[in-house]
Protein backbone atom coordinates (compact mmCIF):
# COMPACT_ATOMS: atom_id res chain seq x y z
CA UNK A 1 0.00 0.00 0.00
CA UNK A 2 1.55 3.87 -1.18
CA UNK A 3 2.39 5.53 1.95
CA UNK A 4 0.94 9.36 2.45
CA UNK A 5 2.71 12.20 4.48
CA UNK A 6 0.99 15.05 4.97
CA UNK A 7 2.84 18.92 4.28
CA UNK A 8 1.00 21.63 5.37
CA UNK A 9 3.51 24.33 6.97
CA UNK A 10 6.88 25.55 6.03
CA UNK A 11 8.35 23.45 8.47
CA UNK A 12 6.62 20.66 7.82
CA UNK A 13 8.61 21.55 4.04
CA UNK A 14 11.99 22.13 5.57
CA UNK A 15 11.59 18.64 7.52
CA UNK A 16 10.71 16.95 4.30
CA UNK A 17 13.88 18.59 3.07
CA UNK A 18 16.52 17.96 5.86
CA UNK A 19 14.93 14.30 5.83
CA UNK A 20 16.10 13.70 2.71
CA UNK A 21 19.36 15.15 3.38
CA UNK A 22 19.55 12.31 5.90
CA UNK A 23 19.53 9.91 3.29
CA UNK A 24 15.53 9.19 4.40
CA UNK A 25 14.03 7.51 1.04
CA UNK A 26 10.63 8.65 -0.17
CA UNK A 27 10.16 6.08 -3.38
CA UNK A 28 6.83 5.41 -4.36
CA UNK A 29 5.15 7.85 -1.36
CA UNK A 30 2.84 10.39 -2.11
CA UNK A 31 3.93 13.55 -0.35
CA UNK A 32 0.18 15.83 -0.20
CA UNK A 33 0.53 19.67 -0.07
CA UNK A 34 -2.48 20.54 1.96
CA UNK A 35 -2.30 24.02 2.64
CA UNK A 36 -0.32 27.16 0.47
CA UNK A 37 2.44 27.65 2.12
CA UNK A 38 4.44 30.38 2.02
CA UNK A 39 8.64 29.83 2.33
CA UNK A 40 9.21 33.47 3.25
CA UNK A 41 12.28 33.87 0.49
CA UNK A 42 14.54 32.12 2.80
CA UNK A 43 17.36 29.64 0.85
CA UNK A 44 15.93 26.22 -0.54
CA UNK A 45 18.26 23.58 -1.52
CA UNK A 46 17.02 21.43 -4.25
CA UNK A 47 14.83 18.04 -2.85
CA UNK A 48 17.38 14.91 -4.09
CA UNK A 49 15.69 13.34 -6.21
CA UNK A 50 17.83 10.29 -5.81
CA UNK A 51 15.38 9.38 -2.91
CA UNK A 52 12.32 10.54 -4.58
CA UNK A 53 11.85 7.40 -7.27
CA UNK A 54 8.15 7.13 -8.69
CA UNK A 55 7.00 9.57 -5.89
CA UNK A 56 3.78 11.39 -6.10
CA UNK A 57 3.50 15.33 -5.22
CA UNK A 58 0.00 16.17 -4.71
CA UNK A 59 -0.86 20.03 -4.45
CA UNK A 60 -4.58 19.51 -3.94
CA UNK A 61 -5.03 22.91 -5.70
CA UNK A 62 -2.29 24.50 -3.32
CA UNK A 63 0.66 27.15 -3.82
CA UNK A 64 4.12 26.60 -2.67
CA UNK A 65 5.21 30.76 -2.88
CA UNK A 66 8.43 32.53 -1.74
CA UNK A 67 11.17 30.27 -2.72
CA UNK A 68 15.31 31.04 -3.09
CA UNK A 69 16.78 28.28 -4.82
CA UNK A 70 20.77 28.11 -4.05
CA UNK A 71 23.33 26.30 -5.38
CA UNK A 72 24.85 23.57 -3.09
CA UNK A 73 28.32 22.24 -4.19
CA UNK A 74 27.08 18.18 -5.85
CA UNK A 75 28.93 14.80 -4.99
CA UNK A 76 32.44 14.69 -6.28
CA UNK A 77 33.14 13.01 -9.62
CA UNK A 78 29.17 14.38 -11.05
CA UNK A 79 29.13 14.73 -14.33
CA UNK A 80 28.14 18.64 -15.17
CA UNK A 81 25.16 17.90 -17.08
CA UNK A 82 23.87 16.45 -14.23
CA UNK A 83 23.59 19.31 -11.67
CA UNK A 84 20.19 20.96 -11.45
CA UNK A 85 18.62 23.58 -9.30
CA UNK A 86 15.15 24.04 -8.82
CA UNK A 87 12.63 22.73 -6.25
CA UNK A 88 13.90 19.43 -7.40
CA UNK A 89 17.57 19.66 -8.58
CA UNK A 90 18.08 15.87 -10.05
CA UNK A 91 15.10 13.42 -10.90
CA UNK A 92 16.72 9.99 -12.01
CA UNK A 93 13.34 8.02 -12.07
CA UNK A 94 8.99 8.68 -12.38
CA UNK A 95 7.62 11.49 -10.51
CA UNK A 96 4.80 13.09 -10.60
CA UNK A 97 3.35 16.79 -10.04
CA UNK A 98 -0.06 17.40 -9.94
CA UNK A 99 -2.56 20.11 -8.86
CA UNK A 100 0.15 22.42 -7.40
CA UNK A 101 1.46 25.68 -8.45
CA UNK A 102 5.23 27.45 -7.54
CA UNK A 103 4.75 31.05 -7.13
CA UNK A 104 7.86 33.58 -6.74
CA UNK A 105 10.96 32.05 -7.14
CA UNK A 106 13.83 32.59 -8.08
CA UNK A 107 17.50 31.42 -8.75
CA UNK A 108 21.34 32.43 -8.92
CA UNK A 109 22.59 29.58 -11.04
CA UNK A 110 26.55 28.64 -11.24
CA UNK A 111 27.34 25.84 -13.93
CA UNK A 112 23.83 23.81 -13.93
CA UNK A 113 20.66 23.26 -15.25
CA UNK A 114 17.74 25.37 -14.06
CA UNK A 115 14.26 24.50 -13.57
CA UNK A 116 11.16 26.03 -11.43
CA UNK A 117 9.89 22.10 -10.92
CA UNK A 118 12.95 20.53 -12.06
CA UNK A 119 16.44 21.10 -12.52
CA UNK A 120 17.99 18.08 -14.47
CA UNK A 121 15.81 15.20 -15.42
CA UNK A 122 18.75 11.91 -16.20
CA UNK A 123 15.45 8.99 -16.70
CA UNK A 124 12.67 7.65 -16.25
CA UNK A 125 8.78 9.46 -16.53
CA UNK A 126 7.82 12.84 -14.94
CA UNK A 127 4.20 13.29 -15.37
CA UNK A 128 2.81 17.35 -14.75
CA UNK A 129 -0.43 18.16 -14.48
CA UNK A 130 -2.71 20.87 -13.62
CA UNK A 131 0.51 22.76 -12.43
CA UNK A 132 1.62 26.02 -12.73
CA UNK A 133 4.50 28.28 -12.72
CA UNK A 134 4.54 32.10 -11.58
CA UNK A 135 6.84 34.76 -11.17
CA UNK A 136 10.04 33.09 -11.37
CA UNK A 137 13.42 34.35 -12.09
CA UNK A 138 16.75 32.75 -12.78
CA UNK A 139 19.96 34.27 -13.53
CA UNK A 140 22.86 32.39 -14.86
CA UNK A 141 24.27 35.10 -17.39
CA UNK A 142 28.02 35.59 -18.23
CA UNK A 143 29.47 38.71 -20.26
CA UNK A 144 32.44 39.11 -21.92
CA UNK A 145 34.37 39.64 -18.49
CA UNK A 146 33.18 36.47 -16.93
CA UNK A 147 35.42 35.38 -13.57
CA UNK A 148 35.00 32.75 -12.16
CA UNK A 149 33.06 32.09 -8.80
CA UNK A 150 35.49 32.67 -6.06
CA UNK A 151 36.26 36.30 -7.83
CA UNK A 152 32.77 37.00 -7.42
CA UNK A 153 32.38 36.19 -11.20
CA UNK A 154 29.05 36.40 -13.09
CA UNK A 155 27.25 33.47 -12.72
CA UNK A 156 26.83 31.04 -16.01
CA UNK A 157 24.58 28.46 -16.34
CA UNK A 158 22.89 26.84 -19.49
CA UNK A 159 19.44 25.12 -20.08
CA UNK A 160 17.13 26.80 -17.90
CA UNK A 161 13.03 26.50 -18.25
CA UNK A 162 9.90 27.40 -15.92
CA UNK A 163 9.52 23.33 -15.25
CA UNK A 164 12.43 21.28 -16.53
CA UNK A 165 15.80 23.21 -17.26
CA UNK A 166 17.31 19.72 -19.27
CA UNK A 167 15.57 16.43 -19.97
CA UNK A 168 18.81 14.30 -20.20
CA UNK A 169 17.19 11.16 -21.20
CA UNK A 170 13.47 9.47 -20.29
CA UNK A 171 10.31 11.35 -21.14
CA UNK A 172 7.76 14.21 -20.02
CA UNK A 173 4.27 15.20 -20.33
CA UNK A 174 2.10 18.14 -19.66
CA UNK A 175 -1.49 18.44 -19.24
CA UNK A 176 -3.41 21.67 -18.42
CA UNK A 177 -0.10 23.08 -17.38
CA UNK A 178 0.87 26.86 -17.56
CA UNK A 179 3.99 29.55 -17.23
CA UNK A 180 3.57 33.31 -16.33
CA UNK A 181 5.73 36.22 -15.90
CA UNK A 182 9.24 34.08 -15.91
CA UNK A 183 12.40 35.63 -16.59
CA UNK A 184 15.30 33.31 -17.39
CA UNK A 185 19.28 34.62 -18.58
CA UNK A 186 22.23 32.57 -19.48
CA UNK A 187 24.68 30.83 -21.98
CA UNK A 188 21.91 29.40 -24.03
CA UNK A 189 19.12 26.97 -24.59
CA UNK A 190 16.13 28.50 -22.55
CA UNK A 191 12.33 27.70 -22.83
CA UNK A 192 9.07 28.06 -21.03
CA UNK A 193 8.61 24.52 -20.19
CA UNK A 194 11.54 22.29 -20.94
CA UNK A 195 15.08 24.20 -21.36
CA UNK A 196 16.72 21.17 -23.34
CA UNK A 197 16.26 17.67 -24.40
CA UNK A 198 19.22 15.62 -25.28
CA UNK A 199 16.13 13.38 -25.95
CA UNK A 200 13.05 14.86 -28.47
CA UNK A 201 9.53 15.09 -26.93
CA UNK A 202 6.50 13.91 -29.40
CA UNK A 203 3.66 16.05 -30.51
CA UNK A 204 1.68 14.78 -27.73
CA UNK A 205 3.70 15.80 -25.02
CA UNK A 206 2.15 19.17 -24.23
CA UNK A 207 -1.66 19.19 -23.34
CA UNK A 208 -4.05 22.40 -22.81
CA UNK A 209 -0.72 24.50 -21.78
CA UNK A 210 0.35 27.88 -22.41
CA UNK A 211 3.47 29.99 -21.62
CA UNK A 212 2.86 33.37 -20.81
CA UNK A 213 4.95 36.85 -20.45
CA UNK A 214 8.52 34.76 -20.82
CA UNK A 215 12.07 36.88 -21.35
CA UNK A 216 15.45 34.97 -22.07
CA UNK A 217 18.38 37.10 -22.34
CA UNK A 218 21.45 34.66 -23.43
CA UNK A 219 24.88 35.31 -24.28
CA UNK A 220 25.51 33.15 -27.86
CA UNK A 221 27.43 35.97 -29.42
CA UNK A 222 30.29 34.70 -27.46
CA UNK A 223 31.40 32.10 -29.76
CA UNK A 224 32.93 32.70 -32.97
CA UNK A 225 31.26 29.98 -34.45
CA UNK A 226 27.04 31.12 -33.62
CA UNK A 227 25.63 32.45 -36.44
CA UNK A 228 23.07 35.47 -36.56
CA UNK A 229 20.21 32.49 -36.90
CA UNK A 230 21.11 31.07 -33.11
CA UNK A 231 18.11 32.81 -31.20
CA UNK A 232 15.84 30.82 -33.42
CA UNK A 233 17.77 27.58 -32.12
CA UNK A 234 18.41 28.66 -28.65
CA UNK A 235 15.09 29.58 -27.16
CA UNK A 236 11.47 28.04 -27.51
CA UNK A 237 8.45 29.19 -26.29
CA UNK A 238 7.75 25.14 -24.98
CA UNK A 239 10.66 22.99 -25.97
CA UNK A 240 14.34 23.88 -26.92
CA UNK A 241 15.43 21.22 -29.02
CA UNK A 242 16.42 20.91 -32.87
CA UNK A 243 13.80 18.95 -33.46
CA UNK A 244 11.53 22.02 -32.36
């Protein structure tokens, strides 16, 4: 029989958090959001989704508001590509959102993928529906005088999306989902929904969804080798990907 927790205050969120942390496994539990709850904009490090296989997150119609996402330094030897940031940095198996909406976020982003929901999906199935994303903002933009991070460098950070920031490999869907007022900068490959898919999404992928008052500022003049034509290949309203 699933096993049910019940979220209904900040703390009860931070708990869920620092039990995680603590290597406490939540596969195949539905966690239920039963009240908004508002974080107060105080620092949220991503949920692992290493302990979150085929785990439910039911909003019940509920807002999770007020969130800082910040970076947190990942295990040593990680491959770059697979660093996210988001309420979920990393989800390696099926998950699934429903009914819930993040409102005001945001998100300094060093070297990683950036997403609202998600920050790097690596397998498996992450179903979304009736979710939404408002207000967010994340900010992994380099100039021509980058430094690095311990010179107080811009950040830089590429693939970055209101839900997913980069679908590595597995499959998404969307039903009745939606994106307001976001705000995304960095290196390149940006997108309301889903930042970048090493894997293609079919037609069928995006349900009843809309994307809505989106700005990506990226920095592809920086190469000698992007052509005039790169906006068109590095941002999409839903989906960056060639394919697209």
């Amino acid at each position: 029989m699933a096993v049910k927790i019940h979220v209904k205050t900040a703390d009860d969120l931070r708990e869920l958090n620092s039990s995680i942390i603590y290597n406490k496994d939540y596969d195949g539990y539905t966690i239920s959001i039963d009240a908004d709850i508002d974080m107060g904009g105080e620092n949220w490090q991503s949920l692992n989704g290493y302990y979150l296989y085929n785990t439910i997150f039911e909003g019940n119609g509920h807002t999770i508001s007020n969130l800082k996402f910040v970076d947190h330094d990942p295990e040593q030897g990680t491959p770059a590509a697979e660093i996210g940031s988001g309420f979920v940095g990393v989800a390696v198996g099926d998950m699934t959102f429903q009914n819930l909406t993040i409102d005001t976020a945001s998100v300094v982003a060093y070297e990683r993928a950036v997403g609202c929901f998600v920050g790097v999906q690596t397998n498996g199935y992450i179903w979304f529906e009736n979710c939404y994303v408002k207000n967010f903002t994340a900010d992994g933009w380099m100039d021509y005088n980058n430094q690095d991070r311990t010179a107080d460098g811009h950040p830089i950070s590429f693939r970055l999306a209101g839900f997913v920031g980069h679908n590595m490999a597995g499959q998404l869907g969307f039903l009745n989902c939606h994106v307001e007022n976001v705000k995304l900068s960095g290196f390149h490959n940006m997108a309301g929904f889903v930042g970048y898919g090493s894997v293609t999404l079919d037609e069928f992928a995006f349900e009843e969804c809309s994307v809505k008052n989106l700005e990506c500022t990226f920095s592809y003049c920086l190469s000698d080798s992007y052509t005039v034509d790169m906006p068109r290949k590095f941002v999409s309203v839903f989906f960056n990907h060639a394919q697209w």
